[in-house]
N, C-alpha and C. Protein backbone atom coordinates (compact mmCIF):
# COMPACT_ATOMS: atom_id res chain seq x y z
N UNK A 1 352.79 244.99 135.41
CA UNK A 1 352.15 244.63 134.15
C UNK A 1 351.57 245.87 133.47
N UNK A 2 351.66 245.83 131.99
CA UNK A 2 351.24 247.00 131.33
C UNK A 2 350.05 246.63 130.69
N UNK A 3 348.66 247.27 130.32
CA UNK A 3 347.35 246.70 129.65
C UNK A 3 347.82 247.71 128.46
N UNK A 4 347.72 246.47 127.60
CA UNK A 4 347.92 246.83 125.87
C UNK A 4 346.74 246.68 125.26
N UNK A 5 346.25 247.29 124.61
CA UNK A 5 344.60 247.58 123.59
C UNK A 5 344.90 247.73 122.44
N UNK A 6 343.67 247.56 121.59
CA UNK A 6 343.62 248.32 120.23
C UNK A 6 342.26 247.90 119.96
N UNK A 7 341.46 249.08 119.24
CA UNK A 7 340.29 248.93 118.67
C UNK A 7 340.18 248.67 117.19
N UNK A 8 339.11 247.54 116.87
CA UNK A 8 339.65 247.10 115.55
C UNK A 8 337.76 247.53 114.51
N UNK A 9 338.17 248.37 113.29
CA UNK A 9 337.36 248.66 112.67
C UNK A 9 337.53 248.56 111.16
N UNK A 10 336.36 248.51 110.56
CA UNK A 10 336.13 248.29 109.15
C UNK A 10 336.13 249.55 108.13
N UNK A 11 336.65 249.41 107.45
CA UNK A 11 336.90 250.56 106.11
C UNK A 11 335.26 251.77 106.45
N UNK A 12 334.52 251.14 106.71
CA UNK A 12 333.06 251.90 107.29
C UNK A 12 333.10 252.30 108.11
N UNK A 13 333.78 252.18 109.26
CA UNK A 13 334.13 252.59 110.45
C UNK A 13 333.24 251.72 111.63
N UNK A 14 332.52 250.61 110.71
CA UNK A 14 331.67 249.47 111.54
C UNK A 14 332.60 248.61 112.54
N UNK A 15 332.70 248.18 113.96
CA UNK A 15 333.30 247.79 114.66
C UNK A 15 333.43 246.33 114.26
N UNK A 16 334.07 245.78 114.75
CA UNK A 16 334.75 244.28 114.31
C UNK A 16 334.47 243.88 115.50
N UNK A 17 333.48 242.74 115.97
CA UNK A 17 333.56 241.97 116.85
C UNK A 17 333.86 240.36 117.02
N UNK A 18 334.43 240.33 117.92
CA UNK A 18 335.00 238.72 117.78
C UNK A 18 335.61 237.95 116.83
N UNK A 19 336.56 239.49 116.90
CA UNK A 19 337.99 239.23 115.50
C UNK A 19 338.88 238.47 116.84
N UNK A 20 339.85 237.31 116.57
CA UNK A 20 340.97 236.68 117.04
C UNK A 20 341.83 237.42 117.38
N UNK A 21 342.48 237.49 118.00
CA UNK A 21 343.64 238.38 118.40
C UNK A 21 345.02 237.33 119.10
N UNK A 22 346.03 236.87 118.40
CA UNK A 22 347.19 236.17 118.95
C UNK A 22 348.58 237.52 119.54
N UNK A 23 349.11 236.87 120.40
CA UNK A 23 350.01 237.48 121.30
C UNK A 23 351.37 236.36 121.48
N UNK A 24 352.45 236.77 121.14
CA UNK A 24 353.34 235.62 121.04
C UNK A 24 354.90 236.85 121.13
N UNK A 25 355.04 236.14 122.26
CA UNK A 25 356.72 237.17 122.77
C UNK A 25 358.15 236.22 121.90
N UNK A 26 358.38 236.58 121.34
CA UNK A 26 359.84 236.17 120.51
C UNK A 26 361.16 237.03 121.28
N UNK A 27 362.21 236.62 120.62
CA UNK A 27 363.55 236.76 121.02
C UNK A 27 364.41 236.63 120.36
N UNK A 28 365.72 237.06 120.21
CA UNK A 28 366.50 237.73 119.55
C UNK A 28 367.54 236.29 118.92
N UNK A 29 368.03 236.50 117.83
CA UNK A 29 368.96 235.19 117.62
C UNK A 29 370.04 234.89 119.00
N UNK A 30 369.86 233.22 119.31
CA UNK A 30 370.65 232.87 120.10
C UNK A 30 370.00 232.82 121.64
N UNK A 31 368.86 233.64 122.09
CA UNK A 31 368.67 233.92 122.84
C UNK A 31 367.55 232.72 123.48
N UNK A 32 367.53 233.02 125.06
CA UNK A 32 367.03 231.90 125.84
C UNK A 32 365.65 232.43 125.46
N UNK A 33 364.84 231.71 126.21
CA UNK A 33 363.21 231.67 126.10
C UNK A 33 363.03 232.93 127.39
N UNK A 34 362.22 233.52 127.62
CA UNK A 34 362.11 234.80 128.14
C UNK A 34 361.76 234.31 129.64
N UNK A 35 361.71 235.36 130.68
CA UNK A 35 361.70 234.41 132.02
C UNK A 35 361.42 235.66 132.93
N UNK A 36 361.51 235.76 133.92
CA UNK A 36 361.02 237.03 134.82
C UNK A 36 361.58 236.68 136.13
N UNK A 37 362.87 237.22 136.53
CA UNK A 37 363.62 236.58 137.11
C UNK A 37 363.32 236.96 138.44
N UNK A 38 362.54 237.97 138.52
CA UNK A 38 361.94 238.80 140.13
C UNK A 38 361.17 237.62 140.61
N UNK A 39 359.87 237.02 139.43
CA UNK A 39 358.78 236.42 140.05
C UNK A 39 359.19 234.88 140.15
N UNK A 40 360.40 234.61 139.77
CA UNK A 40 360.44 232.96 139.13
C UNK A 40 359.48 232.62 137.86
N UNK A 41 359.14 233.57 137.07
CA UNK A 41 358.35 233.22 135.68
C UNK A 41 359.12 232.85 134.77
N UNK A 42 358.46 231.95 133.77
CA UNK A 42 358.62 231.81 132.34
C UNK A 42 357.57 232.24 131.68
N UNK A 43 357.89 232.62 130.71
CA UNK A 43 357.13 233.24 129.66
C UNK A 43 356.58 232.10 128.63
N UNK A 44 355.75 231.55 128.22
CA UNK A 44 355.19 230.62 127.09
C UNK A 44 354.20 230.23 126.55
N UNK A 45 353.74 229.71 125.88
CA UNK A 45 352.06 229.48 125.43
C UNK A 45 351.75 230.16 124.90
N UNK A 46 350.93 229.77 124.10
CA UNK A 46 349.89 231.16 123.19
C UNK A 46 348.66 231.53 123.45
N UNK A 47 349.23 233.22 123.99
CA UNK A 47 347.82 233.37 124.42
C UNK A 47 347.10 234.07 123.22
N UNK A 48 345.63 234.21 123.47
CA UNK A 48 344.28 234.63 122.29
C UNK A 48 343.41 235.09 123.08
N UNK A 49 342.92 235.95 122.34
CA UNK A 49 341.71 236.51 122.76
C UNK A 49 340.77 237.03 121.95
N UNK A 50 339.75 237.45 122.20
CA UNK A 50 338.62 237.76 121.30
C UNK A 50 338.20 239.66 121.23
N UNK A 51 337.69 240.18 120.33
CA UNK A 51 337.19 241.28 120.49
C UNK A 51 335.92 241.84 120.82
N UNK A 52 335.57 242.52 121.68
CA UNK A 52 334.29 242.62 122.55
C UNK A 52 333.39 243.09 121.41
N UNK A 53 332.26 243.52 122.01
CA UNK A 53 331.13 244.53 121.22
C UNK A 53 331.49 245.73 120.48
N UNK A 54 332.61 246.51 121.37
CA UNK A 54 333.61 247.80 120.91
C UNK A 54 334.12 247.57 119.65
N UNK A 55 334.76 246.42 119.44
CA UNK A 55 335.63 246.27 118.61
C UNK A 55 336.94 246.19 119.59
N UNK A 56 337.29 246.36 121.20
CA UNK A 56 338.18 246.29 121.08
C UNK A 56 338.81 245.30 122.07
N UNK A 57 339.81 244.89 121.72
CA UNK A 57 340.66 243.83 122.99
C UNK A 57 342.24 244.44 123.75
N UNK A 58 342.21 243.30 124.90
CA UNK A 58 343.54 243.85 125.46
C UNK A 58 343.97 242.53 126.26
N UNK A 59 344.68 243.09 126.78
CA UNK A 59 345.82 242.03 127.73
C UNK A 59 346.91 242.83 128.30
N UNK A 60 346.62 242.03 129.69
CA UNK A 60 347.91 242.40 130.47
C UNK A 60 349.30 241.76 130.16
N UNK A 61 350.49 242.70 129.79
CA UNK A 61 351.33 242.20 129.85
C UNK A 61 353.10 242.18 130.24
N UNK A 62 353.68 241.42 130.50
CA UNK A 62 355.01 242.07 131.03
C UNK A 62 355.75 242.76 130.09
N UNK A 63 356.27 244.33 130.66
CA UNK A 63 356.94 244.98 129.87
C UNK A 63 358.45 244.15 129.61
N UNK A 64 358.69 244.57 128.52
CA UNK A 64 360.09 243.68 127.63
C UNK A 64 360.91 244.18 128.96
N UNK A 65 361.63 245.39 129.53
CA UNK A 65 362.39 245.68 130.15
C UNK A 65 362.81 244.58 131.13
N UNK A 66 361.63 243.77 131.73
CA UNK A 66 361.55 243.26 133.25
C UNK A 66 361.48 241.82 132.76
N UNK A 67 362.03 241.60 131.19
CA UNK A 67 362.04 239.79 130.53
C UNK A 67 363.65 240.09 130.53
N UNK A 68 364.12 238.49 130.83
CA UNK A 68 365.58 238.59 130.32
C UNK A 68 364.88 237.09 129.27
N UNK A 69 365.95 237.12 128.20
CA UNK A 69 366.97 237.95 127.76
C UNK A 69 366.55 240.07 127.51
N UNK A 70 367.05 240.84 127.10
CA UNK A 70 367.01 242.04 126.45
C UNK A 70 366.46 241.88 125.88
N UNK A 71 366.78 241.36 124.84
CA UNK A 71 366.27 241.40 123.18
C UNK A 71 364.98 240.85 123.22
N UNK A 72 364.04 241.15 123.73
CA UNK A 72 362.80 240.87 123.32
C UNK A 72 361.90 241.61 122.72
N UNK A 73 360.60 241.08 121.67
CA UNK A 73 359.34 241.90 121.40
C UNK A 73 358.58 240.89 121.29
N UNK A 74 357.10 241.61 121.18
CA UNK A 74 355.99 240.67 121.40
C UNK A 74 355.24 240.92 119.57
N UNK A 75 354.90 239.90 119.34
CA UNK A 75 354.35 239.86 117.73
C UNK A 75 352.50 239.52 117.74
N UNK A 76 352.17 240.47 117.26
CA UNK A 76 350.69 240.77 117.60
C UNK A 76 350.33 240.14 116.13
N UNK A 77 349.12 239.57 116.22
CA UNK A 77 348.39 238.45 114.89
C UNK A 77 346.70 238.94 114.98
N UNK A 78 346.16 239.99 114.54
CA UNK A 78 344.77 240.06 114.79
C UNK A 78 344.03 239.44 113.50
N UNK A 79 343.06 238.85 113.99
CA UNK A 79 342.63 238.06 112.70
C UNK A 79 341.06 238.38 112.30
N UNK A 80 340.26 238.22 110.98
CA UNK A 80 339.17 238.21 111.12
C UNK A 80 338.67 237.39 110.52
N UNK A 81 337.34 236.65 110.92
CA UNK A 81 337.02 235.51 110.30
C UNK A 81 335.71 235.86 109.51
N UNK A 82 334.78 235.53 108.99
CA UNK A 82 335.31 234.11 108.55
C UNK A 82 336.07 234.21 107.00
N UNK A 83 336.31 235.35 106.59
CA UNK A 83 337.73 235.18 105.62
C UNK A 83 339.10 234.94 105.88
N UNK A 84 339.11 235.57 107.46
CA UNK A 84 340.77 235.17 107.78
C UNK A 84 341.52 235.96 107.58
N UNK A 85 341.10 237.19 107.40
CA UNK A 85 341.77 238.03 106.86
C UNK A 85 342.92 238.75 108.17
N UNK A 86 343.97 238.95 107.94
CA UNK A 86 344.81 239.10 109.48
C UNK A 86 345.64 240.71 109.33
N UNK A 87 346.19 240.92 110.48
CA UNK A 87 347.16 242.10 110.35
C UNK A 87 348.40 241.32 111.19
N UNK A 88 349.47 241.58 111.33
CA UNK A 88 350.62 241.35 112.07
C UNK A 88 351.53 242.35 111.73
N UNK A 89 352.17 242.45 113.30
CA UNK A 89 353.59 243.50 113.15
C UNK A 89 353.85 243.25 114.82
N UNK A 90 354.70 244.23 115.28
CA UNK A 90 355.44 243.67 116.29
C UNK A 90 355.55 245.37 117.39
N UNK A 91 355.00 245.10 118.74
CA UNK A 91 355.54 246.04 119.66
C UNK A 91 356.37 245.65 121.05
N UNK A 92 357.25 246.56 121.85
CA UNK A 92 357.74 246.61 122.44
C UNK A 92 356.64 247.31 123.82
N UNK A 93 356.81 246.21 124.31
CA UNK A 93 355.78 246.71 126.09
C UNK A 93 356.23 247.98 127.19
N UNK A 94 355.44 248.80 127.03
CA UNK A 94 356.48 249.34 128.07
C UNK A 94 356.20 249.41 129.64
N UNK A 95 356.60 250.23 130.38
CA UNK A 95 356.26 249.71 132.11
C UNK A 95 355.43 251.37 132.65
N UNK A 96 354.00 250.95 132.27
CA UNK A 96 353.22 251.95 132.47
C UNK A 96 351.64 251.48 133.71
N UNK A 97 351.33 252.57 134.09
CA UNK A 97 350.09 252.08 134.69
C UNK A 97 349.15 252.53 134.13
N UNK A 98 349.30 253.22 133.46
CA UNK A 98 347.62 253.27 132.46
C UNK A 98 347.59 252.47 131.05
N UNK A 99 346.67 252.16 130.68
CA UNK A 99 346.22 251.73 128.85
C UNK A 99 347.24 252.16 128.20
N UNK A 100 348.15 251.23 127.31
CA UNK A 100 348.55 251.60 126.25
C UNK A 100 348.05 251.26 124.74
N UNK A 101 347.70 251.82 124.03
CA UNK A 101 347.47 251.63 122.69
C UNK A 101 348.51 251.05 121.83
N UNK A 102 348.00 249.78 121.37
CA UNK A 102 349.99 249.12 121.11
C UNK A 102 350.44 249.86 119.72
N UNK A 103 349.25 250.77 118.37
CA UNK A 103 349.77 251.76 117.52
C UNK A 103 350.90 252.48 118.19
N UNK A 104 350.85 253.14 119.44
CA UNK A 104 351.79 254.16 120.03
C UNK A 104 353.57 253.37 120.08
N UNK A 105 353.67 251.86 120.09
CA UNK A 105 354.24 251.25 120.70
C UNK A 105 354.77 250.34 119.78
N UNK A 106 354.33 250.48 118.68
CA UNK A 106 354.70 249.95 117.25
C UNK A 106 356.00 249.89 116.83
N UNK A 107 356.72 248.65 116.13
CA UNK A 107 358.51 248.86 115.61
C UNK A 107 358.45 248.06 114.60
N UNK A 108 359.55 248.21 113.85
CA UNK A 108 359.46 247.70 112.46
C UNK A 108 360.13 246.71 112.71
N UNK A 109 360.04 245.25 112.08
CA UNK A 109 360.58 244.47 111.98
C UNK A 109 361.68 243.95 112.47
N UNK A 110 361.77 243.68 113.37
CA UNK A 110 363.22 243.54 114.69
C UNK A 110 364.47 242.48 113.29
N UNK A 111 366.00 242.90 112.95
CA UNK A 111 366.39 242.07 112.28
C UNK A 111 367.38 240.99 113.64
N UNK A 112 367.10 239.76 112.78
CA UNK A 112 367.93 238.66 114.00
C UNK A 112 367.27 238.20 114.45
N UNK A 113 365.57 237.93 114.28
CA UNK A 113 364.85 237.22 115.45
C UNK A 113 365.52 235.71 114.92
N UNK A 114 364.79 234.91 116.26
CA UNK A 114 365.46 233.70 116.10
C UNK A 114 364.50 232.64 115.22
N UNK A 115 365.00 231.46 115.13
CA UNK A 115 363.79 230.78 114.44
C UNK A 115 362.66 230.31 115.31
N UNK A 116 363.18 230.11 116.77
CA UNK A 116 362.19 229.53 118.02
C UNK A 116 361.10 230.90 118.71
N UNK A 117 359.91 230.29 118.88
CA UNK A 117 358.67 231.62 119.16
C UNK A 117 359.00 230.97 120.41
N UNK A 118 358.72 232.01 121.47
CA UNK A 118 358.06 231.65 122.61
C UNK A 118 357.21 232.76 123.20
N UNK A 119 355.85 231.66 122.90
CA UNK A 119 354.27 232.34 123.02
C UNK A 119 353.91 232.60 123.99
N UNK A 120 353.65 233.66 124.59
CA UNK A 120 353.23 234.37 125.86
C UNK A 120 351.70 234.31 126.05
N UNK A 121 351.69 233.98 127.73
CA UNK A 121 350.13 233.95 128.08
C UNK A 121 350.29 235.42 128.55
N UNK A 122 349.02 235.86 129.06
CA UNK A 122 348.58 237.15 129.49
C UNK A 122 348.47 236.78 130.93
N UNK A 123 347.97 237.75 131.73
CA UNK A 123 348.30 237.49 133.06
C UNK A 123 346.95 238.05 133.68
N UNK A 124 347.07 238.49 135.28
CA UNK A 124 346.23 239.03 136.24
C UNK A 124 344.69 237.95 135.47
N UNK A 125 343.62 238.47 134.77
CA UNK A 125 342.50 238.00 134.60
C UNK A 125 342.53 237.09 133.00
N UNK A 126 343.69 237.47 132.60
CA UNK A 126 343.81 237.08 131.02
C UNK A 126 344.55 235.57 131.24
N UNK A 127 345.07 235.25 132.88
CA UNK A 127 345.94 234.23 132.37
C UNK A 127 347.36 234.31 133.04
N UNK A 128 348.15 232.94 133.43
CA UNK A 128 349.00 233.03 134.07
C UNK A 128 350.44 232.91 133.53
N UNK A 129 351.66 232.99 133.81
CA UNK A 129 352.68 232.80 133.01
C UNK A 129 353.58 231.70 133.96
N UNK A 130 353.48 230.03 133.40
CA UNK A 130 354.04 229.22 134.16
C UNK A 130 354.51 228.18 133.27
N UNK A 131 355.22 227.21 133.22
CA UNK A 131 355.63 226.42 132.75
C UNK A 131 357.67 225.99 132.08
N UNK A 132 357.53 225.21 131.72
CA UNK A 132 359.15 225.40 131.13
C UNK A 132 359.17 224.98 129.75
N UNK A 133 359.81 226.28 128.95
CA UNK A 133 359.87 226.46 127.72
C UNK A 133 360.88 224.95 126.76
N UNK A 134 359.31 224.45 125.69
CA UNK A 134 360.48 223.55 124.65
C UNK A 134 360.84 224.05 123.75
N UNK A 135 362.45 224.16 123.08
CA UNK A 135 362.95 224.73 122.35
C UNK A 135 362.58 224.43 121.36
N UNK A 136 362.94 222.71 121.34
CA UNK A 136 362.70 221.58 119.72
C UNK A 136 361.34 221.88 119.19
N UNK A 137 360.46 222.29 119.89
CA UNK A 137 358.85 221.81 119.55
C UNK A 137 358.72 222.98 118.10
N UNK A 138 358.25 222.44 117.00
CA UNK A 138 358.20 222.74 115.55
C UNK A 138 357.14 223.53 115.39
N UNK A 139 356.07 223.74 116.35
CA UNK A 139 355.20 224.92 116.50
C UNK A 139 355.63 226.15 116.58
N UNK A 140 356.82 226.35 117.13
CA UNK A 140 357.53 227.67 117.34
C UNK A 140 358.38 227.96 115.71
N UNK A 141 358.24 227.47 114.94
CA UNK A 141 359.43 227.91 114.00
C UNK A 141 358.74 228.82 112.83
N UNK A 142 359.21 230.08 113.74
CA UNK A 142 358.72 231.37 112.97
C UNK A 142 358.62 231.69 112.02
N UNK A 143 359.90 231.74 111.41
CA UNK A 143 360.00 232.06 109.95
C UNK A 143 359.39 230.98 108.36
N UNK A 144 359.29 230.13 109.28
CA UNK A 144 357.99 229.46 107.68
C UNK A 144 356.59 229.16 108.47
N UNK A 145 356.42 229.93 109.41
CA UNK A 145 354.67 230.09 109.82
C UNK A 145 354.31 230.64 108.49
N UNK A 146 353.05 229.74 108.46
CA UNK A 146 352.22 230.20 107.67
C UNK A 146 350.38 230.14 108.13
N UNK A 147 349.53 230.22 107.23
CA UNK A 147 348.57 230.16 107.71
C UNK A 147 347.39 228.72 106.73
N UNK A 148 346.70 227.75 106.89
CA UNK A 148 345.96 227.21 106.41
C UNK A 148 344.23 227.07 106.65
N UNK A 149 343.24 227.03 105.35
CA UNK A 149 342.09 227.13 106.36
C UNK A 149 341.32 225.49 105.54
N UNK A 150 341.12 225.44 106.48
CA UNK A 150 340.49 224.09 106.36
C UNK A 150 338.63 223.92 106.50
N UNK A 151 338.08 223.40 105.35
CA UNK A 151 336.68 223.79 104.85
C UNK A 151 336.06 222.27 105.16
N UNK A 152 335.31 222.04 106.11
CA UNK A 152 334.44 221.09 106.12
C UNK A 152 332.65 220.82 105.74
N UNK A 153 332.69 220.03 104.82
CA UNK A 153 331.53 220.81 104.17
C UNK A 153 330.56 219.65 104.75
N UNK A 154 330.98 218.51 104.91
CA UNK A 154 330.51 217.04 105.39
C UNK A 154 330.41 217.04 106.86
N UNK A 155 329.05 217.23 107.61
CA UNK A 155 329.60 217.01 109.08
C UNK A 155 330.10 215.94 109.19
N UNK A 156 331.19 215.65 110.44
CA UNK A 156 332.02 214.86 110.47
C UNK A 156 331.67 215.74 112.24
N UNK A 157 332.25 214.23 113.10
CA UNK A 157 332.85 214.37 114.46
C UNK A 157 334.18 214.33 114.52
N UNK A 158 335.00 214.06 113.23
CA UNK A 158 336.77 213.74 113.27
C UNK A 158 336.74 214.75 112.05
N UNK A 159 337.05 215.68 112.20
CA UNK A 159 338.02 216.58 110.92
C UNK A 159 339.27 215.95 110.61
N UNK A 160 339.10 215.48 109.31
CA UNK A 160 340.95 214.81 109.23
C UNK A 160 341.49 216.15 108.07
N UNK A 161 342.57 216.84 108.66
CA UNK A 161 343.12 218.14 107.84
C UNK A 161 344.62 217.51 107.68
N UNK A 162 344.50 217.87 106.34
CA UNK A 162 345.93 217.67 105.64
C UNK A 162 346.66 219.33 105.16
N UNK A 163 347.02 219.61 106.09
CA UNK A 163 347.95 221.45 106.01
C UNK A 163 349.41 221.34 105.10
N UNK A 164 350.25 220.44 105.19
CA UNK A 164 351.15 220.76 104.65
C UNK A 164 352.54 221.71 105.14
N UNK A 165 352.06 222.30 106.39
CA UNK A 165 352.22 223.28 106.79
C UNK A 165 354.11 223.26 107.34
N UNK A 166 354.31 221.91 108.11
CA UNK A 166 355.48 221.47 108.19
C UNK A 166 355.93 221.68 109.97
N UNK A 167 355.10 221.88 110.69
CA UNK A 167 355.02 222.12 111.81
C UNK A 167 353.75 221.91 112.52
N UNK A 168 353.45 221.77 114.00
CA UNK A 168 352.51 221.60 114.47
C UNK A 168 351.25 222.68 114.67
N UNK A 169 350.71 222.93 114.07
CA UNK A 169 349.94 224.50 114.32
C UNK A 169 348.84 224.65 115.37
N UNK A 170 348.56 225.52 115.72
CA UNK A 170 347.43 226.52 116.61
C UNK A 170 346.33 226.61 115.59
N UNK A 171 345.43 226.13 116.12
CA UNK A 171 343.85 225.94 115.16
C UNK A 171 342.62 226.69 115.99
N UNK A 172 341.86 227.38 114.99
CA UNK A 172 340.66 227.96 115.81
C UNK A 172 339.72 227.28 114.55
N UNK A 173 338.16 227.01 115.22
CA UNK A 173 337.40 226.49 114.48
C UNK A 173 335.73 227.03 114.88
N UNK A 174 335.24 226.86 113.59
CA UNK A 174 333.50 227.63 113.65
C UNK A 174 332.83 226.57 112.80
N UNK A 175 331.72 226.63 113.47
CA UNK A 175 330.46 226.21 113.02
C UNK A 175 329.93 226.73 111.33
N UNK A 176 329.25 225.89 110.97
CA UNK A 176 328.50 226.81 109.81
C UNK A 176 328.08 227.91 110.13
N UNK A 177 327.66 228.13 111.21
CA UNK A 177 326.77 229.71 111.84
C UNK A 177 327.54 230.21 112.14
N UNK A 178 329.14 230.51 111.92
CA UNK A 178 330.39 231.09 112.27
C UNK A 178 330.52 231.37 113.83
N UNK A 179 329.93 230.17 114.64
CA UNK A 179 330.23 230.35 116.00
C UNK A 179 331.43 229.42 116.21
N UNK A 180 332.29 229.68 117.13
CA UNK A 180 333.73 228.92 117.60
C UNK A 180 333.08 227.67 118.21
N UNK A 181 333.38 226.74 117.94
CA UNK A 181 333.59 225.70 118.68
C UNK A 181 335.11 224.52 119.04
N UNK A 182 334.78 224.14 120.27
CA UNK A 182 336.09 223.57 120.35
C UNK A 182 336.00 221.86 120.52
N UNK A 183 337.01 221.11 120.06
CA UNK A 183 337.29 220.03 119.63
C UNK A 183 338.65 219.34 120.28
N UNK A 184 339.13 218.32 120.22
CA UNK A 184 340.23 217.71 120.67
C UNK A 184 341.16 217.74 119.60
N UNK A 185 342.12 218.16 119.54
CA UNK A 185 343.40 218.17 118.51
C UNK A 185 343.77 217.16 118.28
N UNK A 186 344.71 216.48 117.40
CA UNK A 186 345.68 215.60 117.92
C UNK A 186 346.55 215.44 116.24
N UNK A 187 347.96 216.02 116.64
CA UNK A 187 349.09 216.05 115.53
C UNK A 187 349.42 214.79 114.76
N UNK A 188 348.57 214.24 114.05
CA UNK A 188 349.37 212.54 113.13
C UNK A 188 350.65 213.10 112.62
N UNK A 189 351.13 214.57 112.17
CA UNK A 189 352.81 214.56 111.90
C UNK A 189 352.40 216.02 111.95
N UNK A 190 353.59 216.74 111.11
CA UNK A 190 353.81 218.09 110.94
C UNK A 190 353.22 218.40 109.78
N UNK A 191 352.19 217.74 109.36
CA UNK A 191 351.54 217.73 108.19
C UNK A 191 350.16 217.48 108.32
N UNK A 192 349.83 216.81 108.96
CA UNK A 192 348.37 216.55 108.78
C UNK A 192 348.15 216.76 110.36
N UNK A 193 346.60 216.70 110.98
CA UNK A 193 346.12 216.49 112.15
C UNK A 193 344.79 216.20 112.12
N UNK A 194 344.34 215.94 112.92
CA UNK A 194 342.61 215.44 113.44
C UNK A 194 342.16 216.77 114.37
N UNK A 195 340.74 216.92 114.31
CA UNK A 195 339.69 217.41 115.10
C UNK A 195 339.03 216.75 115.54
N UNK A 196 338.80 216.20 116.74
CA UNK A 196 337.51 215.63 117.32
C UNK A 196 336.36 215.87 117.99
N UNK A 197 335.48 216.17 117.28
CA UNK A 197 334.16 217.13 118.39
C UNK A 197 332.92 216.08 118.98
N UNK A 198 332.41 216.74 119.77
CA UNK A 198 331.63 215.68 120.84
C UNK A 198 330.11 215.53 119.52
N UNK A 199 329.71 215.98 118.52
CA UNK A 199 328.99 215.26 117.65
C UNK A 199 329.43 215.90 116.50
N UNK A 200 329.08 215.05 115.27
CA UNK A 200 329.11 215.91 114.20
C UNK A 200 328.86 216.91 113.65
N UNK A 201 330.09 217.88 112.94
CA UNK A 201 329.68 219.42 112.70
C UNK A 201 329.95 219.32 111.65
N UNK A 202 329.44 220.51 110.72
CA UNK A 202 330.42 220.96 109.84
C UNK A 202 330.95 222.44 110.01
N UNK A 203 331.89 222.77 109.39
CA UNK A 203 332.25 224.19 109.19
C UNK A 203 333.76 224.41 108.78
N UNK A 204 334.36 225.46 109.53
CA UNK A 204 335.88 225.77 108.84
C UNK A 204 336.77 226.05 109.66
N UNK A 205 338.53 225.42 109.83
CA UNK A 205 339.01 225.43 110.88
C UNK A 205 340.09 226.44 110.26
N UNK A 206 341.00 227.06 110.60
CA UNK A 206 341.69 228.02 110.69
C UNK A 206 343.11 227.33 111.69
N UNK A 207 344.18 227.37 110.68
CA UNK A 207 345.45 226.62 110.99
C UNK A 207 346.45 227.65 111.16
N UNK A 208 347.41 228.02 112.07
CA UNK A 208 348.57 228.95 111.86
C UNK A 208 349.61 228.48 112.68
């Protein structure tokens, strides 16, 4: 496993803490869902993480070399709230034992990815890599990801969000005091969904 970093800062050079950070391994048109054929792994899920006091985050992860298919890269999503404001682009892992800085490791736009994501957990302390990859599932369909933010101004214990979005999305959600809190999901279609929290909140959920 290779530990990938990056420190995330403001036009001031003020550190960014407890900016979002998504990690999601894709694959090449045509190609199977990624797998690790040494360990018996699959690759899937979406992993996240947060940014420390530094400003900065990381994760362990498998270098592309040691995934079949070939054609793989991993698509990095750092986000900041509470505007939402994000970066994305895409690196290739490589098979190192010290820190890599994923700037060093950076590639432009891979052409041919496929329309199906398959979202990578992190490993050793970040998280395990187990399960068997669904192709059909409409959460993965890359190319019309988009992003929605959803404003609750009424506490409510049921957020009912109407996204539009056309797929099932990955939601992060905060309090009025812009602290995360977590809730029960649940998809009514590829369009709308529910939040359910153990009392009434208000605040703003964040759809992608």
């Amino acid at each position: 496993m290779t530990t990938m970093f990056n420190i995330l800062k403001r036009p001031d050079q003020t550190l960014i803490e407890n900016a979002k950070v998504e990690v999601t391994l894709i694959a090449g048109a045509g190609a199977a869902p990624g797998f690790v054929g040494a360990t018996d792994e699959t690759i899937l899920s979406v992993y996240t993480t947060l940014t420390d006091a530094t400003g900065r985050w990381e994760v362990d992860l498998t270098p592309n070399t040691e995934i079949t298919p070939s054609n793989t890269y991993y698509y990095i999503v750092e986000r900041v709230t509470p505007n939402n404001r994000s970066t994305s682009y895409y690196i290739i892992v490589p098979d190192e034992v010290t820190d890599q800085w994923v700037g060093d490791h950076r590639i432009n736009t891979p052409t041919g990815i496929d329309q199906n994501i398959y979202q990578v957990t992190g490993v050793a302390d970040h998280g395990a890599l187990t399960g068997l990859a669904d192709n059909d599932h409409p959460q993965y369909a890359f190319a019309n990801r988009q992003s929605y933010v959803h404003t609750q101004g009424v506490a409510g214990a049921v957020w009912t969000i109407t996204h539009n979005l056309g797929y099932y999305p990955n939601y992060w959600a905060e309090d009025s005091a812009n602290s995360e809190i977590e809730g029960a999901p649940n998809n009514v279609s590829v369009n709308e969904m529910t939040i359910t929290f153990s009392s009434a909140t208000s605040g703003v959920a964040y759809l992608s």
